[in-house]
Protein backbone atom coordinates (compact mmCIF):
# COMPACT_ATOMS: atom_id res chain seq x y z
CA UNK A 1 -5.01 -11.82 7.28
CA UNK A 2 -7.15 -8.95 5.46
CA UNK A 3 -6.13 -5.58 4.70
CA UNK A 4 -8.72 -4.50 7.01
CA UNK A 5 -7.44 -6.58 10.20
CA UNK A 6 -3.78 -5.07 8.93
CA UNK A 7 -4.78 -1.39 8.80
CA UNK A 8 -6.43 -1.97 12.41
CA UNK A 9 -3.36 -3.63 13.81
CA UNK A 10 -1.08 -1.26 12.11
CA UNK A 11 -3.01 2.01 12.96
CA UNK A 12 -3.44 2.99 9.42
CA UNK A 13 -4.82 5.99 7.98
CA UNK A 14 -7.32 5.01 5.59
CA UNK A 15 -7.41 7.50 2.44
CA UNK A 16 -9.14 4.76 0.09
CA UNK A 17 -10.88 2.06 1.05
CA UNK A 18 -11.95 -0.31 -1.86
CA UNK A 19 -11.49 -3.99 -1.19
CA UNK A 20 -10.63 -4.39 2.38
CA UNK A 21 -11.52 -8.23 2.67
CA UNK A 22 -8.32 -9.10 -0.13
CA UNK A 23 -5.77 -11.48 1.64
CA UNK A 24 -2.34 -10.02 2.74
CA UNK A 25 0.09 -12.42 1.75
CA UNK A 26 3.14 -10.94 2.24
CA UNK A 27 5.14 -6.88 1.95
CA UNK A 28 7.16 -5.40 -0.71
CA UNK A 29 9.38 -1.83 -0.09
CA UNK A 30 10.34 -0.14 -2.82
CA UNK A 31 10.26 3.57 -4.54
CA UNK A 32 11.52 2.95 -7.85
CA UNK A 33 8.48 1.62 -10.27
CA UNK A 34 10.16 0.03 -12.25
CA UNK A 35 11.67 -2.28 -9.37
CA UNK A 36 8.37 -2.98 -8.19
CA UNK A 37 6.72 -3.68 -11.48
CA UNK A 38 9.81 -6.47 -11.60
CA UNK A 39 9.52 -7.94 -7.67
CA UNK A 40 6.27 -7.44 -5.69
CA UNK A 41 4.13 -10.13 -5.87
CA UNK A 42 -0.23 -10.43 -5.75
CA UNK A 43 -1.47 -9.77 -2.35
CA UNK A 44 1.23 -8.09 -0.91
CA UNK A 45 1.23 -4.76 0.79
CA UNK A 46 3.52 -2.43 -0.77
CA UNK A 47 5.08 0.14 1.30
CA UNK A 48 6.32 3.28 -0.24
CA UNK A 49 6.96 6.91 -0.30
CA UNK A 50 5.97 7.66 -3.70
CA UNK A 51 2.59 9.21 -3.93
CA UNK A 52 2.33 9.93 -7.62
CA UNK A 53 -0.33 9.07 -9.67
CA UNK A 54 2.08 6.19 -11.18
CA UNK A 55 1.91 4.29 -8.29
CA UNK A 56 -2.11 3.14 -9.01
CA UNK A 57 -0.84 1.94 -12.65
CA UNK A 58 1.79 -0.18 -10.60
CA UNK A 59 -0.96 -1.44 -7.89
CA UNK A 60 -2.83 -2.47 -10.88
CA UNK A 61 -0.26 -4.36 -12.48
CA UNK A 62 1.26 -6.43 -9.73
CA UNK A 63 -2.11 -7.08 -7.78
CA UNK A 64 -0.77 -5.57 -4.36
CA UNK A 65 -3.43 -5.71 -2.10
CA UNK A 66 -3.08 -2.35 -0.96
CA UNK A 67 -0.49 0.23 -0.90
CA UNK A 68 0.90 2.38 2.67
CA UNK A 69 2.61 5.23 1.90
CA UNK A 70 5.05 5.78 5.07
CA UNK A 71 6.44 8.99 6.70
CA UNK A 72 3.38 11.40 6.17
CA UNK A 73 4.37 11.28 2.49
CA UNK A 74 2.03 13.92 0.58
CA UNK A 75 -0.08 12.66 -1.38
CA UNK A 76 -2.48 14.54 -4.35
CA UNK A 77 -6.15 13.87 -4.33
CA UNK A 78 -5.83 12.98 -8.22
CA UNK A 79 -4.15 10.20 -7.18
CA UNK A 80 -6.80 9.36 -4.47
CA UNK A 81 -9.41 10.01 -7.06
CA UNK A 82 -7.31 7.18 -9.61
CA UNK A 83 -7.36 4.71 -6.82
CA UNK A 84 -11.05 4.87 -6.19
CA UNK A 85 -11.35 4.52 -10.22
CA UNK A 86 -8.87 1.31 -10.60
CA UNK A 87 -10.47 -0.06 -6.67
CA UNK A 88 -7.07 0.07 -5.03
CA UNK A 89 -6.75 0.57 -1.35
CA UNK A 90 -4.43 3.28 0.04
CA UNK A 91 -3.24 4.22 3.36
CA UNK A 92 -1.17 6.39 5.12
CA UNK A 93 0.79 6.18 8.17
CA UNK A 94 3.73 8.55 10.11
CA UNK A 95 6.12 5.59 10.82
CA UNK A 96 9.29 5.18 8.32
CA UNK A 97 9.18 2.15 5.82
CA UNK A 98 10.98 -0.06 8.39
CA UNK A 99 9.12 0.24 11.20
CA UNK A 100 5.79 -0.11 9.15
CA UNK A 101 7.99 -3.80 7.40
CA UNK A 102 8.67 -5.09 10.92
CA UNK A 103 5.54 -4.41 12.42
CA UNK A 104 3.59 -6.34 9.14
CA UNK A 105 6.20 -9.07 9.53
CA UNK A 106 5.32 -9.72 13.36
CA UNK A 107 1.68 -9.59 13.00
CA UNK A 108 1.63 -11.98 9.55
């Protein structure tokens, strides 16, 4: 599956679009950096409600495919600006972090 065929199936808000053909292999949840710098692997889709800038640096270094930031999280346009930069994909959705994990589990 694609992160585009994900963010249609999902409903996603799209705030960055960059490479929407990457393979989804997989979902990580986690807020704490550091614990997802450790754990998520390349191609998953990390869902999160941290929406600092930190969280492109972390894209970056695990190769997430994209990142969803759950529960209508706020989220700064200098971070939207840094994902455009570094080519990470970004969306947004209302549902909480476990609905948003099931839902990506029943249509991988």
């Amino acid at each position: 599956m694609t992160v585009k065929e994900l963010s249609e199936k999902l409903s996603l808000k799209a705030l960055v679009e960059s490479d929407t053909q990457r393979d989804v292999n997989g979902c990580y949840a986690g807020d704490l950096l550091s614990w997802v710098m450790g754990r998520a692997e390349a191609d998953n889709v990390w869902v999160t409600i941290m929406t600092n800038v930190n969280i492109v640096a972390v894209a970056c270094l695990t190769d997430v495919s994209c990142i969803i930031i759950a529960e209508k999280a706020e989220i700064d346009g200098e971070v939207i600006d840094r994902a455009r930069e570094k080519g990470i994909n970004i969306y947004t959705s209302e549902k909480t972090v476990y609905a948003l994990c099931s839902e990506i589990s029943k249509v991988m």
